[in-house]
C-alpha atoms as a PDB file:
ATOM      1  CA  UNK A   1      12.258 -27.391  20.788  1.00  0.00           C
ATOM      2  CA  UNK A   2      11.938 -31.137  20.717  1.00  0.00           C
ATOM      3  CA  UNK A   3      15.092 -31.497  19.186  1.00  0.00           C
ATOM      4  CA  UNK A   4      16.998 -30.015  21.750  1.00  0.00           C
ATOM      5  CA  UNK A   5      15.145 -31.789  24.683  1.00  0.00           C
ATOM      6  CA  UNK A   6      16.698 -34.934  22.686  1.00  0.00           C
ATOM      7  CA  UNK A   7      20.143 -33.364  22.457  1.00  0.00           C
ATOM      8  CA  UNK A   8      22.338 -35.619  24.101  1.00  0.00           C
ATOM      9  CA  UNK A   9      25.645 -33.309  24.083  1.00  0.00           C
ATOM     10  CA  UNK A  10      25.813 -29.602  23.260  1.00  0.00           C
ATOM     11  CA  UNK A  11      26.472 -29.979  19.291  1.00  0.00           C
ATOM     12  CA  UNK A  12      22.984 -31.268  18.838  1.00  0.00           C
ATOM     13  CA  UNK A  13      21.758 -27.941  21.175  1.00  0.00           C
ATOM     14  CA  UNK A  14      23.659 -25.779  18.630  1.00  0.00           C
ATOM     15  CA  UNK A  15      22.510 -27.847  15.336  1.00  0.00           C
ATOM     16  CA  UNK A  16      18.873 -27.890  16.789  1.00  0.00           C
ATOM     17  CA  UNK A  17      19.221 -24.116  17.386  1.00  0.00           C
ATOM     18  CA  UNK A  18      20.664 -23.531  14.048  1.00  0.00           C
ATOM     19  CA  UNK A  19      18.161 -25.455  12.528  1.00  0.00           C
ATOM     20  CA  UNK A  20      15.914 -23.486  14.104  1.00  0.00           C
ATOM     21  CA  UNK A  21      17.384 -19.856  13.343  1.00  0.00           C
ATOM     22  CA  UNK A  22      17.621 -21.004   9.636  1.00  0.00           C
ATOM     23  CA  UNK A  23      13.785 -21.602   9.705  1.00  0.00           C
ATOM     24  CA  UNK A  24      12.928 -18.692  11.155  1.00  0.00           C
ATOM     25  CA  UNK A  25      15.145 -16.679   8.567  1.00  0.00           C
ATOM     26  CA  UNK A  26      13.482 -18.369   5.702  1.00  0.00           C
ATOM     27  CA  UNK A  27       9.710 -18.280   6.516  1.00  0.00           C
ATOM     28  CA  UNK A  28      10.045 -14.660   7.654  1.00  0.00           C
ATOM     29  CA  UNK A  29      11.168 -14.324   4.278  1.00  0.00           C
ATOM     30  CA  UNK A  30      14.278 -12.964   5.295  1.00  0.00           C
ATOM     31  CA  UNK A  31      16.920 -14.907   3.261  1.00  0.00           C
ATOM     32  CA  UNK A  32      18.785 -14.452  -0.089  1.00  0.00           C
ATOM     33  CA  UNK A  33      16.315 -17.086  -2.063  1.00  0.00           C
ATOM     34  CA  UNK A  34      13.148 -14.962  -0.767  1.00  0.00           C
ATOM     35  CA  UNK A  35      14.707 -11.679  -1.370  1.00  0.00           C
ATOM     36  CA  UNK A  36      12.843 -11.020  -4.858  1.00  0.00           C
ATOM     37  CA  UNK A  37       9.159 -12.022  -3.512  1.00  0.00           C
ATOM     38  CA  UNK A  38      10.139  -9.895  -0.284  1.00  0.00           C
ATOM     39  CA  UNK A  39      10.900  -7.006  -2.612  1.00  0.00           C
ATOM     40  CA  UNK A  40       7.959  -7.785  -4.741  1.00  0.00           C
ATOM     41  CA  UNK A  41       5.259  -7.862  -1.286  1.00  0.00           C
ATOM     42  CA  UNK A  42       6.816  -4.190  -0.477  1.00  0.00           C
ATOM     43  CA  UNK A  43       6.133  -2.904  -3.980  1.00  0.00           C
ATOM     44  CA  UNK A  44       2.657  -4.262  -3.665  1.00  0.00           C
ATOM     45  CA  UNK A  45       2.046  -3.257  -0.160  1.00  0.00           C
ATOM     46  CA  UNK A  46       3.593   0.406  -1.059  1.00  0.00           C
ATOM     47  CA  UNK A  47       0.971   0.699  -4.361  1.00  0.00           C
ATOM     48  CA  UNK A  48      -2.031  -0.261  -1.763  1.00  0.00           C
ATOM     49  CA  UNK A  49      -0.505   2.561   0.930  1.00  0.00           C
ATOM     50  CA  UNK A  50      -0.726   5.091  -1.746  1.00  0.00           C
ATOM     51  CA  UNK A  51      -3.769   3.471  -3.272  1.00  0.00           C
ATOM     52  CA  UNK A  52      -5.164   4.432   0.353  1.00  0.00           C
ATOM     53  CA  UNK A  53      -4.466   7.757   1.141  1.00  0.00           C
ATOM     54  CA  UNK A  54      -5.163   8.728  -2.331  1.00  0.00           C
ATOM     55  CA  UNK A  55      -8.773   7.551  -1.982  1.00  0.00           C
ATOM     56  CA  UNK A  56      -8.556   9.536   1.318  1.00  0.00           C
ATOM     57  CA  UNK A  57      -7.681  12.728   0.320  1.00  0.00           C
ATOM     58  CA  UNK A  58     -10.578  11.954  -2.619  1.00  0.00           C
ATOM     59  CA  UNK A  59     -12.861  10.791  -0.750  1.00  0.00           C
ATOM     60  CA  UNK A  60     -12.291  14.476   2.045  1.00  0.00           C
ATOM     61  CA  UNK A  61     -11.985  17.235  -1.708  1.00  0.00           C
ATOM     62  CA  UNK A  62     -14.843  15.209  -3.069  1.00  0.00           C
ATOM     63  CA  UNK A  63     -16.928  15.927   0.676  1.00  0.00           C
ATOM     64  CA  UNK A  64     -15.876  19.707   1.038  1.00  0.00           C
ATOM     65  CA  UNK A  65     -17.053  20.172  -2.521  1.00  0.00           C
ATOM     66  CA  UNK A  66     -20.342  18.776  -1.859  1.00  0.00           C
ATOM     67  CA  UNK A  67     -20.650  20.665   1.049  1.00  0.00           C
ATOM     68  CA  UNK A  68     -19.522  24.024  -0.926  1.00  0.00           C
ATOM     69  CA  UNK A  69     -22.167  23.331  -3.568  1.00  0.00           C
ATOM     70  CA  UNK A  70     -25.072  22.362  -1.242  1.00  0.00           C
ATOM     71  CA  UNK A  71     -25.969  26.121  -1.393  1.00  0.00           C
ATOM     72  CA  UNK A  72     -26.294  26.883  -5.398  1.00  0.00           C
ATOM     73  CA  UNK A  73     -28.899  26.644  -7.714  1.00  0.00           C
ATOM     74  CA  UNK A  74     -28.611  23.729  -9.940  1.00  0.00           C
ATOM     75  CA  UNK A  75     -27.735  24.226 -13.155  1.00  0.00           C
ATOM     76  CA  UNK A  76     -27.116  27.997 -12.182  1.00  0.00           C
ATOM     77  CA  UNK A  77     -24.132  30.013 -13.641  1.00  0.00           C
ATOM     78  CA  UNK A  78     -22.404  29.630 -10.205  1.00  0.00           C
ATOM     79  CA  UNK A  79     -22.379  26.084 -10.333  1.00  0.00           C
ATOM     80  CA  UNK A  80     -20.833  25.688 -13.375  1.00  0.00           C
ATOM     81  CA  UNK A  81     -18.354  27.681 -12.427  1.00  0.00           C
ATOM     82  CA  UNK A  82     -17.612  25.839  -9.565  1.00  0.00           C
ATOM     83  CA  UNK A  83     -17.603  22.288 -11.161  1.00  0.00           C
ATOM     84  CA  UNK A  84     -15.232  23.878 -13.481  1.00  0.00           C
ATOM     85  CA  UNK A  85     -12.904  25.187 -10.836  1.00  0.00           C
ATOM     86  CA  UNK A  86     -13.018  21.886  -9.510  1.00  0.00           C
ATOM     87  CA  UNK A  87     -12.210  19.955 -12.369  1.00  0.00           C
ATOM     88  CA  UNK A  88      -9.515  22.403 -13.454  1.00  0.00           C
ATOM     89  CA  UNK A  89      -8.017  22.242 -10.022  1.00  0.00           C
ATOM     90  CA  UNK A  90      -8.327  18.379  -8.870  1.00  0.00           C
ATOM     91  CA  UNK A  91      -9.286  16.170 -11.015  1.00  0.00           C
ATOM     92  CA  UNK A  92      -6.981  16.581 -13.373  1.00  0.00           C
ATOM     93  CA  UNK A  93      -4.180  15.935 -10.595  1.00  0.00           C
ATOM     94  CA  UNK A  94      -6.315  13.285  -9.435  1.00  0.00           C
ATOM     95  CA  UNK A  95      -6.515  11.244 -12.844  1.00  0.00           C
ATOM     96  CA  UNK A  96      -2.803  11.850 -13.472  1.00  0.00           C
ATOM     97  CA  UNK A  97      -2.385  10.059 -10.144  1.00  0.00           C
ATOM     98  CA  UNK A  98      -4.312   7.413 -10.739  1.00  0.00           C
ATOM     99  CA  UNK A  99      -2.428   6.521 -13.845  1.00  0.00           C
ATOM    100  CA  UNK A 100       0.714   6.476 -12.170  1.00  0.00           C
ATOM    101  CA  UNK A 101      -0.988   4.096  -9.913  1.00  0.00           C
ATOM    102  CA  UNK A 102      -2.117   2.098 -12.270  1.00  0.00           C
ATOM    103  CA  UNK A 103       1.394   2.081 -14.038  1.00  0.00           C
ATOM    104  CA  UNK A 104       2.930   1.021 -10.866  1.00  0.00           C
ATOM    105  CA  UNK A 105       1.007  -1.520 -10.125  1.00  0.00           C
ATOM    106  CA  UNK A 106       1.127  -3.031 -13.720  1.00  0.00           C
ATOM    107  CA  UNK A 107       4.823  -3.201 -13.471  1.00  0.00           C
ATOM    108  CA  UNK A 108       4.301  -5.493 -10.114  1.00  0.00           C
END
């Protein structure tokens, strides 16, 4: 902005705003020498998205289990059953998740 309230003719307006425009481009991260840290930032902001709603959907199974179990014995037939059922049927999927994750992010 300075530089074009110095502009004395309208070539110095249009360097000025070029100037400008070129700045903008680069800090936003926008142009062709930032392009490989831009792509790198998405990879690492995509890993942390799924990272997230992993540990969500975790965090909810992990919560209706509890709340399943609250009503057996411990250490009764039932829940061992249970805990195996629940092993069988998430946390398998959930571990092979997390090693993708962890693959993924190694590769960043």
């Amino acid at each position: 902005m300075i530089q074009v309230s110095k502009a004395s003719d309208l070539d110095e307006v249009i360097k000025a705003h070029n100037k400008f425009l070129q700045a903008i481009t680069s800090r936003s991260l926008l142009d062709p020498e930032s392009r490989e840290l831009l792509n790198q930032l998405r990879g690492i902001f995509d890993s942390v998205h799924e990272l997230k709603s992993f540990l969500m959907e975790f965090d909810n199974r992990a919560t209706l289990e509890l709340q399943c179990r609250k009503g057996l014995k411990p250490n009764s037939n039932e829940q061992q059953q249970a805990q195996s059922q629940f092993f069988a049927s998430y946390i398998i999927q959930a571990k092979g998740k997390i090693e993708t994750l962890y693959t993924t992010t190694q590769v960043l």
